[in-house]
N, C-alpha and C. Protein backbone atom coordinates (compact mmCIF):
# COMPACT_ATOMS: atom_id res chain seq x y z
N UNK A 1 -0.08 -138.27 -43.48
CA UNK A 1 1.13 -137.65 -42.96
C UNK A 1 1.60 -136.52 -43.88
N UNK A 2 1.80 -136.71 -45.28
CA UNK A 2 1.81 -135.64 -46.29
C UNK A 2 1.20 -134.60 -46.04
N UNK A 3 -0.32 -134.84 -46.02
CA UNK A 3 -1.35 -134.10 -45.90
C UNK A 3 -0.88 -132.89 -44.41
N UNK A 4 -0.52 -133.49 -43.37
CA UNK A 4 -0.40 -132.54 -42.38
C UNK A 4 0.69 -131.88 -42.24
N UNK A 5 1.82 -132.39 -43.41
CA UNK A 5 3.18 -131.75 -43.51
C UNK A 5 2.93 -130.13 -44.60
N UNK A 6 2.17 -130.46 -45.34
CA UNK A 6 1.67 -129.38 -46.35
C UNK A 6 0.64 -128.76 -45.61
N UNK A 7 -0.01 -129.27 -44.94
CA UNK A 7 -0.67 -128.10 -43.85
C UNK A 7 0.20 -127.17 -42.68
N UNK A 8 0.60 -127.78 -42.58
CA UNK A 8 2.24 -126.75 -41.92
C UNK A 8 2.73 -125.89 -42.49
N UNK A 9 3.20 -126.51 -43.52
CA UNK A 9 3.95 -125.36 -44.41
C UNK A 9 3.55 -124.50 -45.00
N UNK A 10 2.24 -124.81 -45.12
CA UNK A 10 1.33 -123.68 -45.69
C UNK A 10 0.87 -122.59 -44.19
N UNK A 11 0.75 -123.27 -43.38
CA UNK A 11 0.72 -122.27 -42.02
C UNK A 11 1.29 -121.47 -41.63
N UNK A 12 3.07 -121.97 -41.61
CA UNK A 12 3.64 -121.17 -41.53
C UNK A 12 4.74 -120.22 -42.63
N UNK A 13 4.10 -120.22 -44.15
CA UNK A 13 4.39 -119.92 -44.79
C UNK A 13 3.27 -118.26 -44.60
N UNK A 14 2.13 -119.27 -44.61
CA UNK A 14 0.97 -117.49 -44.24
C UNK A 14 1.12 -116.99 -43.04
N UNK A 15 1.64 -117.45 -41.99
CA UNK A 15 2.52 -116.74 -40.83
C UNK A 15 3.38 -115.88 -41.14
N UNK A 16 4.49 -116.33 -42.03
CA UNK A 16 5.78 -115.24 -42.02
C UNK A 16 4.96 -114.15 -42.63
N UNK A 17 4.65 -114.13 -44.16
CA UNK A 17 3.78 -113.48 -44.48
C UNK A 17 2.90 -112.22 -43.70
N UNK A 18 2.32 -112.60 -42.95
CA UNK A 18 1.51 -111.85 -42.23
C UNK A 18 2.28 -110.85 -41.13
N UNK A 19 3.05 -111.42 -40.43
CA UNK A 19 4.34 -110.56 -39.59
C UNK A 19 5.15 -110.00 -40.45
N UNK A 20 5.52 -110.39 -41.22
CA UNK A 20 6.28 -109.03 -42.29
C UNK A 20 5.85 -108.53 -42.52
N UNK A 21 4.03 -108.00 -43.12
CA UNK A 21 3.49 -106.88 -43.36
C UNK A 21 3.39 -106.14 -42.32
N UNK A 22 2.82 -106.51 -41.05
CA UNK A 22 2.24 -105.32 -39.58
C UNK A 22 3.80 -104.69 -39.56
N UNK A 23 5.08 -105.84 -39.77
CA UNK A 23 6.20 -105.11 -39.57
C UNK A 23 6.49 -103.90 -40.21
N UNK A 24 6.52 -104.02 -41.95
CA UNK A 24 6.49 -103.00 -42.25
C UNK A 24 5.72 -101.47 -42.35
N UNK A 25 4.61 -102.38 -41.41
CA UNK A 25 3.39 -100.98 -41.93
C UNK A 25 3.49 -100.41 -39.69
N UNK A 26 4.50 -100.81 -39.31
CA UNK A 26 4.66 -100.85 -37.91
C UNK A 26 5.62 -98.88 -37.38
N UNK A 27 5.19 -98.29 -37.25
CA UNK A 27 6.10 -97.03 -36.92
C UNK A 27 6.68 -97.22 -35.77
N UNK A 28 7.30 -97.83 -35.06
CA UNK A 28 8.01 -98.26 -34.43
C UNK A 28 9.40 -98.58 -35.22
N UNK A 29 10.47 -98.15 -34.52
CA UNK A 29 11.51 -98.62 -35.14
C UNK A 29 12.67 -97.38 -35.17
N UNK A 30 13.62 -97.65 -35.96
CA UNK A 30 15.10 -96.96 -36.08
C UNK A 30 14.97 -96.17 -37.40
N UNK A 31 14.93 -94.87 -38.06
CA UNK A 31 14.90 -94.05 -39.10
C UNK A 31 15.98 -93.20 -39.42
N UNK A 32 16.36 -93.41 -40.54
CA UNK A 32 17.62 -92.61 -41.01
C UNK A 32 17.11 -91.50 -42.36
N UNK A 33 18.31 -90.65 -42.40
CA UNK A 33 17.71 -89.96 -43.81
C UNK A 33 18.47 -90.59 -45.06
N UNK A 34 19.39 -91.43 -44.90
CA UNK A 34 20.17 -92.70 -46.01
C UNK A 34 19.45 -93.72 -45.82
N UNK A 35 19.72 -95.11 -46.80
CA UNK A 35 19.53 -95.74 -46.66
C UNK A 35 20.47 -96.48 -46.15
N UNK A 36 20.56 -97.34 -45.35
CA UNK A 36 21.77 -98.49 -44.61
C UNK A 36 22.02 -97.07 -43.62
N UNK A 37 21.91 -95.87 -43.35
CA UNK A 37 22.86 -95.31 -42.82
C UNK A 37 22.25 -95.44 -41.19
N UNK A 38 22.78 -94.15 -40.43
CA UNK A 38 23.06 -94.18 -38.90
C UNK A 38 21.26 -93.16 -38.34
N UNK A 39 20.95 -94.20 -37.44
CA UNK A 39 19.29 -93.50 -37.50
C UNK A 39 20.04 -92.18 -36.62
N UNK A 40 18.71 -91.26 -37.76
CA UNK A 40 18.51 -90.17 -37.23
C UNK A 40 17.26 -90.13 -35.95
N UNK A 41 16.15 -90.87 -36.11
CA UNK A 41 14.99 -90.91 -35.37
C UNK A 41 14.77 -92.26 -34.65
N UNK A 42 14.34 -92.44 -33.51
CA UNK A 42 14.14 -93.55 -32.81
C UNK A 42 12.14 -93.57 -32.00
N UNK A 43 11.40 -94.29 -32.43
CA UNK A 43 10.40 -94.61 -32.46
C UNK A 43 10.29 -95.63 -31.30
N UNK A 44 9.77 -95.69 -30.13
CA UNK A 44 9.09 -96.38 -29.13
C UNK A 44 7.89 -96.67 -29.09
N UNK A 45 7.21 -97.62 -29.17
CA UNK A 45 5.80 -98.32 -28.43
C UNK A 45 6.37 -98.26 -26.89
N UNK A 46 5.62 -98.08 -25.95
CA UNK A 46 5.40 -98.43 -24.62
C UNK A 46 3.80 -98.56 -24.15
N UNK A 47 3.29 -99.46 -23.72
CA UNK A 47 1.98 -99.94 -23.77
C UNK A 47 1.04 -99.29 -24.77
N UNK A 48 -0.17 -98.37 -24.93
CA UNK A 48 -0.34 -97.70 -25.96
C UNK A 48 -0.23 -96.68 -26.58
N UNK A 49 1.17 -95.69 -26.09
CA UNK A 49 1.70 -94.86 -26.31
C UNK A 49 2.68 -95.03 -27.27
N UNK A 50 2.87 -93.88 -28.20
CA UNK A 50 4.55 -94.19 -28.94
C UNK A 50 5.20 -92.77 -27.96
N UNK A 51 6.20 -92.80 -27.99
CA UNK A 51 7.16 -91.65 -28.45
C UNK A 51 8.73 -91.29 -29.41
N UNK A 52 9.37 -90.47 -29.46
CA UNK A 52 10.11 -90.36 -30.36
C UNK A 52 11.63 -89.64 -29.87
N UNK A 53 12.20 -90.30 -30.21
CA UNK A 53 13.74 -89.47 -29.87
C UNK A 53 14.24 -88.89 -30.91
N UNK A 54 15.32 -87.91 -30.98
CA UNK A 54 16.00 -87.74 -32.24
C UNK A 54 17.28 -87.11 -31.98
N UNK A 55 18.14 -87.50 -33.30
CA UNK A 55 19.77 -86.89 -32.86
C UNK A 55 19.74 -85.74 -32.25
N UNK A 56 20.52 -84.84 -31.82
CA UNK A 56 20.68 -83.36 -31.89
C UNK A 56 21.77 -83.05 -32.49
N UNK A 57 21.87 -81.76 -32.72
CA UNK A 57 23.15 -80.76 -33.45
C UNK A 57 24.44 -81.20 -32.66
N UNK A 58 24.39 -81.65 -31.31
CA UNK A 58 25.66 -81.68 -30.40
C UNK A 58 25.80 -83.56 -30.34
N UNK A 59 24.84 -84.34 -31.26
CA UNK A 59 25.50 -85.88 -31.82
C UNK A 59 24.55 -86.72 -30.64
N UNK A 60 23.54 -85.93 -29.48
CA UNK A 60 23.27 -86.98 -28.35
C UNK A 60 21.70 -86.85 -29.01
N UNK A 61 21.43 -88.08 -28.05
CA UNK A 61 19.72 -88.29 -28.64
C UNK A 61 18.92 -87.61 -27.80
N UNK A 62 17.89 -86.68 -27.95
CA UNK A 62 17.05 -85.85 -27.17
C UNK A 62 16.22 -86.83 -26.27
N UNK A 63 15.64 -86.08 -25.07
CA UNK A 63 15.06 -86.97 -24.34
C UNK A 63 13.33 -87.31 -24.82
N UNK A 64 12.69 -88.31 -24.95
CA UNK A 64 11.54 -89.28 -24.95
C UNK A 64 10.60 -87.63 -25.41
N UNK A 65 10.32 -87.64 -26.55
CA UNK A 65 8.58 -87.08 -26.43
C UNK A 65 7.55 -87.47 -26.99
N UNK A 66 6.68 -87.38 -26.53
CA UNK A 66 5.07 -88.21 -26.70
C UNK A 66 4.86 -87.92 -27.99
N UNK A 67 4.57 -89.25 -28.92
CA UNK A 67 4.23 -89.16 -29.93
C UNK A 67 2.86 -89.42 -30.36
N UNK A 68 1.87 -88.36 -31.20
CA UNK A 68 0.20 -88.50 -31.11
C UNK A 68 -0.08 -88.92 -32.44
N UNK A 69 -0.93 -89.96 -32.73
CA UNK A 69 -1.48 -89.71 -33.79
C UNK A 69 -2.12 -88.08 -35.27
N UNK A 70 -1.70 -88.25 -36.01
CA UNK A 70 -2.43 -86.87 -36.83
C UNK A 70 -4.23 -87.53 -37.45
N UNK A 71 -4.71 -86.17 -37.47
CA UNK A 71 -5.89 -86.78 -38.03
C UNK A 71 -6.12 -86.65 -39.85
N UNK A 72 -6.84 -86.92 -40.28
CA UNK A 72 -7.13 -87.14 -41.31
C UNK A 72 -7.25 -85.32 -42.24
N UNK A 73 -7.87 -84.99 -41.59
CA UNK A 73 -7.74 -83.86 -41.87
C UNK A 73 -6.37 -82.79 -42.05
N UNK A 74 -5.94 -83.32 -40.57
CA UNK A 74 -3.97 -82.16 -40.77
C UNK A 74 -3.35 -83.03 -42.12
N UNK A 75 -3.65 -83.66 -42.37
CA UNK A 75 -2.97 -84.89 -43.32
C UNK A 75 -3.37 -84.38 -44.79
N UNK A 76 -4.82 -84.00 -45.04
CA UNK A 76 -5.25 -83.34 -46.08
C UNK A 76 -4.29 -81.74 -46.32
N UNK A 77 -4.77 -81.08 -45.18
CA UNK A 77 -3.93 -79.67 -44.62
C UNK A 77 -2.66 -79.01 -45.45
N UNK A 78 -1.89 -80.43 -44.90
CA UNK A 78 -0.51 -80.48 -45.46
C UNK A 78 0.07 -80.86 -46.71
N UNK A 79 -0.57 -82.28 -47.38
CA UNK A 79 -0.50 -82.62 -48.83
C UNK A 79 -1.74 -82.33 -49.49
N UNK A 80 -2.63 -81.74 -49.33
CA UNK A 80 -3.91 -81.69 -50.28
C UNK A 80 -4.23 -83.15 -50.27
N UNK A 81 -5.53 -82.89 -51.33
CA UNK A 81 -6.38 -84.37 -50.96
C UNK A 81 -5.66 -85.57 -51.92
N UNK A 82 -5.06 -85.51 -53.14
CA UNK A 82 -4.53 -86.26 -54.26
C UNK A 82 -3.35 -87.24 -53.03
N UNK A 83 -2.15 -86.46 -52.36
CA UNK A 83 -1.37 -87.10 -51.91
C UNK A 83 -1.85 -87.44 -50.88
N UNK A 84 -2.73 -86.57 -50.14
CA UNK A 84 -3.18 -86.90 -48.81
C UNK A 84 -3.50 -88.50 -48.45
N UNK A 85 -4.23 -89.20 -49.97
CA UNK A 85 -4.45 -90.29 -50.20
C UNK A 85 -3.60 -91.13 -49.88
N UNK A 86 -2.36 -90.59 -50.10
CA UNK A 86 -1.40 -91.95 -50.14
C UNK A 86 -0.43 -92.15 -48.80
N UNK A 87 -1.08 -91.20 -47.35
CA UNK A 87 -0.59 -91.47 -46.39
C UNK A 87 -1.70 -92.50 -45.67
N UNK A 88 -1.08 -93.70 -45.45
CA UNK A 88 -1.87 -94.57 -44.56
C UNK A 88 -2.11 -93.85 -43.12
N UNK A 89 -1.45 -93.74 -42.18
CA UNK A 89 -1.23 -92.91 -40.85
C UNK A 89 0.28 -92.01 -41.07
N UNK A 90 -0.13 -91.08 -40.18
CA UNK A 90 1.38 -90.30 -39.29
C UNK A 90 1.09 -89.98 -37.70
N UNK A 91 2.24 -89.51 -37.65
CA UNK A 91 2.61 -89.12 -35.96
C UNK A 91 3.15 -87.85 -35.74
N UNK A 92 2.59 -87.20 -34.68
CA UNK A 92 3.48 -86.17 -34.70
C UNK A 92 3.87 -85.77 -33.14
N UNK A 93 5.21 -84.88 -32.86
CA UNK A 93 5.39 -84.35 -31.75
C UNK A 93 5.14 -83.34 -31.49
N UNK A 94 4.65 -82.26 -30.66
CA UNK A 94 4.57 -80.81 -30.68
C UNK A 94 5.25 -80.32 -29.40
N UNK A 95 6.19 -79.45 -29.64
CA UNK A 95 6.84 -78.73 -29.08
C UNK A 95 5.87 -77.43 -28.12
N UNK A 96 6.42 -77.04 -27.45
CA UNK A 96 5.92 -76.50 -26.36
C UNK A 96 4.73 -75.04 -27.60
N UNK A 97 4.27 -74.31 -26.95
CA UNK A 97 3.54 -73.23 -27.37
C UNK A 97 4.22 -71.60 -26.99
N UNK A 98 4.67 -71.45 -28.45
CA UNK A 98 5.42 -70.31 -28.62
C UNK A 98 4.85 -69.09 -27.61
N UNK A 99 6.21 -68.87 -26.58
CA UNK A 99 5.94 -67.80 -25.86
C UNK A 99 6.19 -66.51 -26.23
N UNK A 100 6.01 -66.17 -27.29
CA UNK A 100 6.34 -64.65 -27.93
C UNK A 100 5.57 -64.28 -29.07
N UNK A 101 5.56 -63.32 -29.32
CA UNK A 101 5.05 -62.66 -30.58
C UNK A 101 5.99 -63.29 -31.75
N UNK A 102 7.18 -63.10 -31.45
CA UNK A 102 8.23 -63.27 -32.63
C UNK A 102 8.16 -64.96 -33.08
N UNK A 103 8.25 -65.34 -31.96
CA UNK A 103 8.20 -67.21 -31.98
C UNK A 103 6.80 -67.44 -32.27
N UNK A 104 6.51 -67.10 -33.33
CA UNK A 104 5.51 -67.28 -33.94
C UNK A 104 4.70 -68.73 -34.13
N UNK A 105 5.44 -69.82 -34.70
CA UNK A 105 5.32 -71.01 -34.97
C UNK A 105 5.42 -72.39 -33.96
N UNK A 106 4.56 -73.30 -33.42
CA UNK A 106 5.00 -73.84 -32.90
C UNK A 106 5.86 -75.34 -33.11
N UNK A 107 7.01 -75.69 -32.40
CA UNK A 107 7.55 -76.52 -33.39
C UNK A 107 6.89 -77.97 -33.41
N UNK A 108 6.98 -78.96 -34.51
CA UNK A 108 6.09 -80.22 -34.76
C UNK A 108 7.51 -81.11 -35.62
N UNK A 109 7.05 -82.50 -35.05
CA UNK A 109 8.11 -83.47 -36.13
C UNK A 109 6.90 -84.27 -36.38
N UNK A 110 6.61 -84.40 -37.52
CA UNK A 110 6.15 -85.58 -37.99
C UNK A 110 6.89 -86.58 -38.78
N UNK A 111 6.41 -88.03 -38.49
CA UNK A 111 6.59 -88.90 -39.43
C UNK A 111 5.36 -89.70 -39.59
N UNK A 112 4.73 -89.85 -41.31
CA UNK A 112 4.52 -90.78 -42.11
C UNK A 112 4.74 -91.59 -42.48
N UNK A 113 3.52 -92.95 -42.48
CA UNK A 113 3.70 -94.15 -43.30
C UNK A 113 2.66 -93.55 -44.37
N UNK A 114 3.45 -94.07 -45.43
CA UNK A 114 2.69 -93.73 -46.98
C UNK A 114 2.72 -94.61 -47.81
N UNK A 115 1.61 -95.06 -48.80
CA UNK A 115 1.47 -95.87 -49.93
C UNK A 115 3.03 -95.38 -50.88
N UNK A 116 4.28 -96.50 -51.18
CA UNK A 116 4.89 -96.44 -51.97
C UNK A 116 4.29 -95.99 -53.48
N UNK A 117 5.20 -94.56 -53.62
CA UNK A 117 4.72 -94.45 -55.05
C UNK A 117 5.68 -94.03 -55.61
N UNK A 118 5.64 -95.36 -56.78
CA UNK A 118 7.09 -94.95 -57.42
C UNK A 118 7.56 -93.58 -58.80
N UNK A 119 6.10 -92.69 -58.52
CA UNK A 119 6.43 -91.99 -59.35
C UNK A 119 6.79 -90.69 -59.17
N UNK A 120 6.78 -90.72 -57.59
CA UNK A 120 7.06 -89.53 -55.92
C UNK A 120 8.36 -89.36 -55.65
N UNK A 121 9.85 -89.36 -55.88
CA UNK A 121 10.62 -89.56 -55.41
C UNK A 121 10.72 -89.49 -53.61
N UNK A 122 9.24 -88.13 -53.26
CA UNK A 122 9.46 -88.24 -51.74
C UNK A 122 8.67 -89.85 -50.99
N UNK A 123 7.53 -90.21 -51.84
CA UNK A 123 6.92 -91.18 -51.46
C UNK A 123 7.80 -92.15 -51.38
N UNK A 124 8.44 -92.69 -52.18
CA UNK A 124 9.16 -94.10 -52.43
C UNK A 124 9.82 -95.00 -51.35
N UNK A 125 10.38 -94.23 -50.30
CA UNK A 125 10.76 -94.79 -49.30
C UNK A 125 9.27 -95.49 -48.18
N UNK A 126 8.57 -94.87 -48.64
CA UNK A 126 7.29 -96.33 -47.40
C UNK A 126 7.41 -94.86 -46.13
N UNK A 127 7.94 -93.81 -45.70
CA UNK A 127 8.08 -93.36 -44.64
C UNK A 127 8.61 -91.98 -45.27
N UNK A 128 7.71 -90.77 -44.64
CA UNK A 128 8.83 -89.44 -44.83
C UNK A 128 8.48 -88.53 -43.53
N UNK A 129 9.29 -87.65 -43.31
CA UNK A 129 9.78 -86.52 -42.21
C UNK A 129 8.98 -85.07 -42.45
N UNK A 130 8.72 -84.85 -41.48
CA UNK A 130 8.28 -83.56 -41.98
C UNK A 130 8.35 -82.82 -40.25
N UNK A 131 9.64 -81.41 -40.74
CA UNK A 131 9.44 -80.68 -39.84
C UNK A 131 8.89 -79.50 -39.58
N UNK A 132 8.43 -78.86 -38.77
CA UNK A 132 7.66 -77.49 -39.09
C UNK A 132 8.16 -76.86 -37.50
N UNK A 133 8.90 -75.62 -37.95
CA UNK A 133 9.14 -74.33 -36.95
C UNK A 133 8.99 -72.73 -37.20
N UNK A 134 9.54 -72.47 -36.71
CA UNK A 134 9.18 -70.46 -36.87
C UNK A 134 9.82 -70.45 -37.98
N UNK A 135 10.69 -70.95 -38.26
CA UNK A 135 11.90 -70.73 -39.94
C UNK A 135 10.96 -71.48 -40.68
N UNK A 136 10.12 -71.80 -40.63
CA UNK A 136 9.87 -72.41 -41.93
C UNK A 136 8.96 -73.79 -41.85
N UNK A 137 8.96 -75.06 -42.93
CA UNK A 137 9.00 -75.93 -42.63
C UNK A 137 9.65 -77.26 -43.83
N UNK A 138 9.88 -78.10 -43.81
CA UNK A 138 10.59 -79.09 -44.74
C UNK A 138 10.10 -80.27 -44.71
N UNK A 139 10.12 -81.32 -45.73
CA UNK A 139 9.61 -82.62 -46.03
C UNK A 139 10.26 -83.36 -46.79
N UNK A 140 11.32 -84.63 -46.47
CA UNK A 140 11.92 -84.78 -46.50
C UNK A 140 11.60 -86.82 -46.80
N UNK A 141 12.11 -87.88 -47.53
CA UNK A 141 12.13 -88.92 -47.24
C UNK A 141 13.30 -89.77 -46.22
N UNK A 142 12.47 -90.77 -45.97
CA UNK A 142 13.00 -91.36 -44.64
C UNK A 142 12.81 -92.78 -44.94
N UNK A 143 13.86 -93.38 -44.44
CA UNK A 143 14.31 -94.98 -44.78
C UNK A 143 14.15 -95.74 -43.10
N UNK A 144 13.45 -96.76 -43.06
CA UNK A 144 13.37 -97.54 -41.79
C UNK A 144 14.16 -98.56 -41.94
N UNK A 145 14.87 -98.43 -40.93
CA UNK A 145 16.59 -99.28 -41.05
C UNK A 145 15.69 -100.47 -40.54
């Protein structure tokens, strides 16, 4: 009887275990640029699709866009190969295809899951932002509420 009570607990001790990791390593979910604070980004699974919402300037959440895997390569692209290392996966959205000469850039949101590194201040959060438009682009850390 012992015997099958410590086999339990050991079961579902390597249960919790195991669902807390896929959780955290899960891009799905609610993203802020504080920690504890008010998400800026909202992350959907729907069968094997993600997509992504996000605040706007006027406080409402933009409507649903398809979120794609990045490959290994845009991933190099963007951090070189040293950091490139320490992104497990990202996602990104792409905005329509600049209709002008001037609109040069087309716009992209990514978010990253990355190997915590505590010697990165951008790494450290497990998750960072990265936007890219005609102005420019920025990279930023991100906290999963």
């Amino acid at each position: 009887m012992k015997t099958n009570l410590l086999c339990l607990a050991f079961l579902a001790i390597l249960f919790l275990n195991c669902t807390s990791e896929t959780k955290t390593n899960e891009i799905s979910g609610e993203y802020s640029y504080k920690n504890d604070g008010l998400p800026n980004f909202i992350v959907s699974k729907t069968d094997d699709a993600y997509s992504i919402k996000y605040m706007t300037t006027s406080g409402n959440w933009s409507k649903p866009k398809e979120f794609v895997p990045v490959d290994k390569n845009t991933i190099y692209d963007i951090f070189g190969t040293k950091k490139g290392e320490l992104i497990i996966y990202g996602y990104v959205w792409e905005g329509k295809k600049p209709k002008s000469f001037y609109d040069r850039k087309q716009k992209k949101i990514y978010i990253f899951n990355v190997v915590q590194d505590k010697d990165s201040e951008l790494f450290s959060s497990g998750f960072i932002y990265r936007k890219e438009n005609d102005l420019g682009s920025f990279t930023e850390k991100l906290y999963k509420l």
